[in-house]
C-alpha atoms as a PDB file:
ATOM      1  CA  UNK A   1     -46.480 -87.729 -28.397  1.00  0.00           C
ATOM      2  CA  UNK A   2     -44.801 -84.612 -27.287  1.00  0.00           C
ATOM      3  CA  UNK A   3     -47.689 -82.760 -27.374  1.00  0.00           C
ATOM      4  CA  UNK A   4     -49.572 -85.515 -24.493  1.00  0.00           C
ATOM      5  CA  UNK A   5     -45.994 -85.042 -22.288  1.00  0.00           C
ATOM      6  CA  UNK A   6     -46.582 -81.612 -22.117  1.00  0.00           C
ATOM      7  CA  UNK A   7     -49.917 -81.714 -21.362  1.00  0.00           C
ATOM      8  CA  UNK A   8     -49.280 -83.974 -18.275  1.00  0.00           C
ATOM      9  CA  UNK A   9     -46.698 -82.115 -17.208  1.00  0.00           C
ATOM     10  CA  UNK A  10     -48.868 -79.082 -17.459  1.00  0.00           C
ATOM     11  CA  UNK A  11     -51.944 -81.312 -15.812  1.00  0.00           C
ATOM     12  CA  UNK A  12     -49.608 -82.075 -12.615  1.00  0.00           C
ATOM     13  CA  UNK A  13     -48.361 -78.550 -12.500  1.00  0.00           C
ATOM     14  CA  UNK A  14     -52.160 -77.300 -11.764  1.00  0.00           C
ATOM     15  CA  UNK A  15     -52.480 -80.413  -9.592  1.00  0.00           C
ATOM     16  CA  UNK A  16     -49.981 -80.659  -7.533  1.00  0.00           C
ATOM     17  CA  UNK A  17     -48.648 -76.465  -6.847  1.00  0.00           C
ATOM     18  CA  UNK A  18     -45.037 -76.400  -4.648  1.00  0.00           C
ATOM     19  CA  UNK A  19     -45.598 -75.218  -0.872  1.00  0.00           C
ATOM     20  CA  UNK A  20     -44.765 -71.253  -0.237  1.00  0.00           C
ATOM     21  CA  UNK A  21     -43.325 -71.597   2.839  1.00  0.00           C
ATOM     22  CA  UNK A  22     -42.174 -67.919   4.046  1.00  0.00           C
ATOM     23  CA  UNK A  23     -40.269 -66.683   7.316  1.00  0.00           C
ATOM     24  CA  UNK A  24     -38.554 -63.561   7.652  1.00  0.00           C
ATOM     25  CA  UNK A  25     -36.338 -62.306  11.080  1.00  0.00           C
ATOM     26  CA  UNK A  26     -37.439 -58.557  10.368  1.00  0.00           C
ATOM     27  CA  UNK A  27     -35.186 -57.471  13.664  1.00  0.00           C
ATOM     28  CA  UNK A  28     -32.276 -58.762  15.010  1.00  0.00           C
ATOM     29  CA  UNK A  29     -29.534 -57.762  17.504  1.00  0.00           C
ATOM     30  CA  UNK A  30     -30.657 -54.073  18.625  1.00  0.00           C
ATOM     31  CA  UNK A  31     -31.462 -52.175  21.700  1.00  0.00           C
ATOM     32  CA  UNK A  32     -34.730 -50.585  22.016  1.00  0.00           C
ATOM     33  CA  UNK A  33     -36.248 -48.510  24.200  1.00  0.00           C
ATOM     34  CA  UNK A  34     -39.507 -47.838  25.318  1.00  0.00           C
ATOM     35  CA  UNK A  35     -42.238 -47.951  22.814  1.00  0.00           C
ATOM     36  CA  UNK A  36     -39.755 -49.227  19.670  1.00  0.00           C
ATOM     37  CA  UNK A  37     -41.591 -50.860  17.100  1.00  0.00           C
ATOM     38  CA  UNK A  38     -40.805 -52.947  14.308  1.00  0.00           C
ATOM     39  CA  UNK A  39     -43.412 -54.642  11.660  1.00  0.00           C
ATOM     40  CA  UNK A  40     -42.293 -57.452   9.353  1.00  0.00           C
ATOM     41  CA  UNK A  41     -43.181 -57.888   5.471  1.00  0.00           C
ATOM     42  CA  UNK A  42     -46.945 -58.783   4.897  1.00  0.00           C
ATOM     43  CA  UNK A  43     -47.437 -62.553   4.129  1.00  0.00           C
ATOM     44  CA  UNK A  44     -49.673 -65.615   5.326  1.00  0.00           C
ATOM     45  CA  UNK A  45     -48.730 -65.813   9.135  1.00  0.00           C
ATOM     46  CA  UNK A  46     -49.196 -68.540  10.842  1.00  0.00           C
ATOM     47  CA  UNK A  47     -46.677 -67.613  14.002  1.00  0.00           C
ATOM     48  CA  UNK A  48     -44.360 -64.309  15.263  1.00  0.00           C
ATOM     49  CA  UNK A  49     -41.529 -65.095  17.709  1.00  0.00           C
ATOM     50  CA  UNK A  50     -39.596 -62.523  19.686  1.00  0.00           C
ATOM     51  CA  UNK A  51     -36.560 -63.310  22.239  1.00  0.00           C
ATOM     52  CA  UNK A  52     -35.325 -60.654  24.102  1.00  0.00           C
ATOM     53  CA  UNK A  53     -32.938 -59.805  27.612  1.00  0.00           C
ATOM     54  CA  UNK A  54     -33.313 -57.701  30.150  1.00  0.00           C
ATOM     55  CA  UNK A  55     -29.452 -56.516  30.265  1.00  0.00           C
ATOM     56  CA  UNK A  56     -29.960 -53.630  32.220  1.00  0.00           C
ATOM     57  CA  UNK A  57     -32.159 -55.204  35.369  1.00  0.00           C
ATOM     58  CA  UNK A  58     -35.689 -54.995  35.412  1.00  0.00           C
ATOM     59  CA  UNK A  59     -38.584 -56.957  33.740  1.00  0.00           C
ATOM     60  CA  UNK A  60     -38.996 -54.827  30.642  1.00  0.00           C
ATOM     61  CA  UNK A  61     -41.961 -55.690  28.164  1.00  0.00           C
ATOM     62  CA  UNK A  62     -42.307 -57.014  24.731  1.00  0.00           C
ATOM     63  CA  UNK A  63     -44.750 -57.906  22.676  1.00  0.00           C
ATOM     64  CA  UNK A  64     -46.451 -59.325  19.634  1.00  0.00           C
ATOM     65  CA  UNK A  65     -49.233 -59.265  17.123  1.00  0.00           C
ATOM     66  CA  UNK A  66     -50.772 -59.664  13.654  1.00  0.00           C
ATOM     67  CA  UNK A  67     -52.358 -57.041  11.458  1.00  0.00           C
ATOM     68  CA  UNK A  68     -54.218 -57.475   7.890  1.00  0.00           C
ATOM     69  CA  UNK A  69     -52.679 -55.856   5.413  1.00  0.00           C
ATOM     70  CA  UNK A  70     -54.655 -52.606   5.663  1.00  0.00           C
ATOM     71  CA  UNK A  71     -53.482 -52.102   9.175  1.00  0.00           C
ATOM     72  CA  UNK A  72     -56.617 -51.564  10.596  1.00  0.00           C
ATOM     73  CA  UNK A  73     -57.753 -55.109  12.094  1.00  0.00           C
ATOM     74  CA  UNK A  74     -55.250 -56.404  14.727  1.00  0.00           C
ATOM     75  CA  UNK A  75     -55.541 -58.752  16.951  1.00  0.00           C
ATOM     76  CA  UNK A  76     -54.372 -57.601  20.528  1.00  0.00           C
ATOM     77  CA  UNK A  77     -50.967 -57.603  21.563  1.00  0.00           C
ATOM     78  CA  UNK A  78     -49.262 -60.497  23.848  1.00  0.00           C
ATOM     79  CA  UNK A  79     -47.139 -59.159  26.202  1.00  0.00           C
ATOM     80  CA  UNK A  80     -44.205 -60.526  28.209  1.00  0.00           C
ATOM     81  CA  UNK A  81     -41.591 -60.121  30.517  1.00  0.00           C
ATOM     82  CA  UNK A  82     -39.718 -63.737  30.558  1.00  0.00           C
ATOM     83  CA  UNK A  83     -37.321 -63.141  27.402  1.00  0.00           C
ATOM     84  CA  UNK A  84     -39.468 -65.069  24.805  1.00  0.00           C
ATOM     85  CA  UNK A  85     -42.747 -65.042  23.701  1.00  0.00           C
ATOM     86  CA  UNK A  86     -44.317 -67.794  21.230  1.00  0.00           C
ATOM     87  CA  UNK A  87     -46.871 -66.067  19.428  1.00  0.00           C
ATOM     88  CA  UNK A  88     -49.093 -69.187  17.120  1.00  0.00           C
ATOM     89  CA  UNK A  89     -51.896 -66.625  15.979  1.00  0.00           C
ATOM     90  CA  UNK A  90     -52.324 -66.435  12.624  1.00  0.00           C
ATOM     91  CA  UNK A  91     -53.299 -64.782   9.705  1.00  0.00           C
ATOM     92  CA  UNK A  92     -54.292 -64.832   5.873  1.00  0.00           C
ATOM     93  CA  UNK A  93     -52.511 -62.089   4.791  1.00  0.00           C
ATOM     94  CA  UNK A  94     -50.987 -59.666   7.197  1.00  0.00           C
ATOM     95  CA  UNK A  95     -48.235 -58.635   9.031  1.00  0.00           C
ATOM     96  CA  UNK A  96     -46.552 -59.232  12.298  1.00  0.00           C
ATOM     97  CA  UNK A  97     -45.221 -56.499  14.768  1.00  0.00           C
ATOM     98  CA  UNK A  98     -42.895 -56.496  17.912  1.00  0.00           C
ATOM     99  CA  UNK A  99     -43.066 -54.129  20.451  1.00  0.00           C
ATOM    100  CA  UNK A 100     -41.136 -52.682  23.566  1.00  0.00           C
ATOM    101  CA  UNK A 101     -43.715 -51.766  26.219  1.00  0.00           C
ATOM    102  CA  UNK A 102     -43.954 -47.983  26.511  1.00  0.00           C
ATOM    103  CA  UNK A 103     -44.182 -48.416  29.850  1.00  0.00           C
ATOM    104  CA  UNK A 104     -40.439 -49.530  30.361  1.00  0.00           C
ATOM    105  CA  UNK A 105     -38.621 -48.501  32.270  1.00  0.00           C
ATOM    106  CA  UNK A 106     -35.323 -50.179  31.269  1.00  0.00           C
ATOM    107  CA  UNK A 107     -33.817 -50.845  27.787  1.00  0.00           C
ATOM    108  CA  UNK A 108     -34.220 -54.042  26.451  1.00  0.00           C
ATOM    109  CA  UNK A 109     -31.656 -56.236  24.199  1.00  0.00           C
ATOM    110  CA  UNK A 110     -33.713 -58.104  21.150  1.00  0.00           C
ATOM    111  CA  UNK A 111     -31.964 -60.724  19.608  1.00  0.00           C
ATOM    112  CA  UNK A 112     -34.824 -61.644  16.844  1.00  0.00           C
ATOM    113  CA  UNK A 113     -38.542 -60.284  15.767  1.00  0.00           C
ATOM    114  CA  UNK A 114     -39.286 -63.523  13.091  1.00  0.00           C
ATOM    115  CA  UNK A 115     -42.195 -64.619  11.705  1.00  0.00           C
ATOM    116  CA  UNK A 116     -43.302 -66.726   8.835  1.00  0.00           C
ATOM    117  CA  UNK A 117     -45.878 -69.557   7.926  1.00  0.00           C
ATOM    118  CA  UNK A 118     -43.657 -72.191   8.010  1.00  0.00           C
END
């Protein structure tokens, strides 16, 4: 008898695996200037969310995209100047970057680089 309760537990453990959910906020709360960069753990991706301000004036840059895990496939970066960007690109395994234009001319405040597949 014990021997068939372990075997269905075993059974629905193959069947049935949990959910990996995964998010990380790999930058939070700095000033960057032009051309910082930041790249996040490597996972499954399915999105990369940056919010940023413009505390000194201006309409500085930021932007996002995905990598696989070798670095050399990336998709191309999404740029904006409106504070947030919603990035829903994803990837199998990967990473996610955020990026201060190079071509700002102002500093810019980020609050969060996250990303996950969540």
């Amino acid at each position: 008898m014990l021997v068939l309760f372990a075997a269905a537990i075993m059974g629905a453990a193959v069947v049935a695996p949990a959910a990996l959910a995964w998010s990380q906020t790999y930058e939070k709360n700095v000033v960057w200037g032009a051309g910082s960069t930041k790249i996040s753990l490597a996972n499954s991706i399915t999105y990369n969310y940056v919010s940023f301000d413009n505390f000194q004036g201006g309409l500085p840059q930021m932007g996002t995209r995905l990598c696989d895990s070798s670095g050399l496939n990336c998709n191309d970066w999404r740029w904006s100047n409106t504070g947030l960007i919603t990035d829903e690109r994803n990837i199998a395994y990967g990473v996610a970057s955020c990026k201060a234009n190079a071509g700002n001319n102002y500093l810019v405040y980020v609050r969060y680089c996250a990303t996950g597949n969540g």
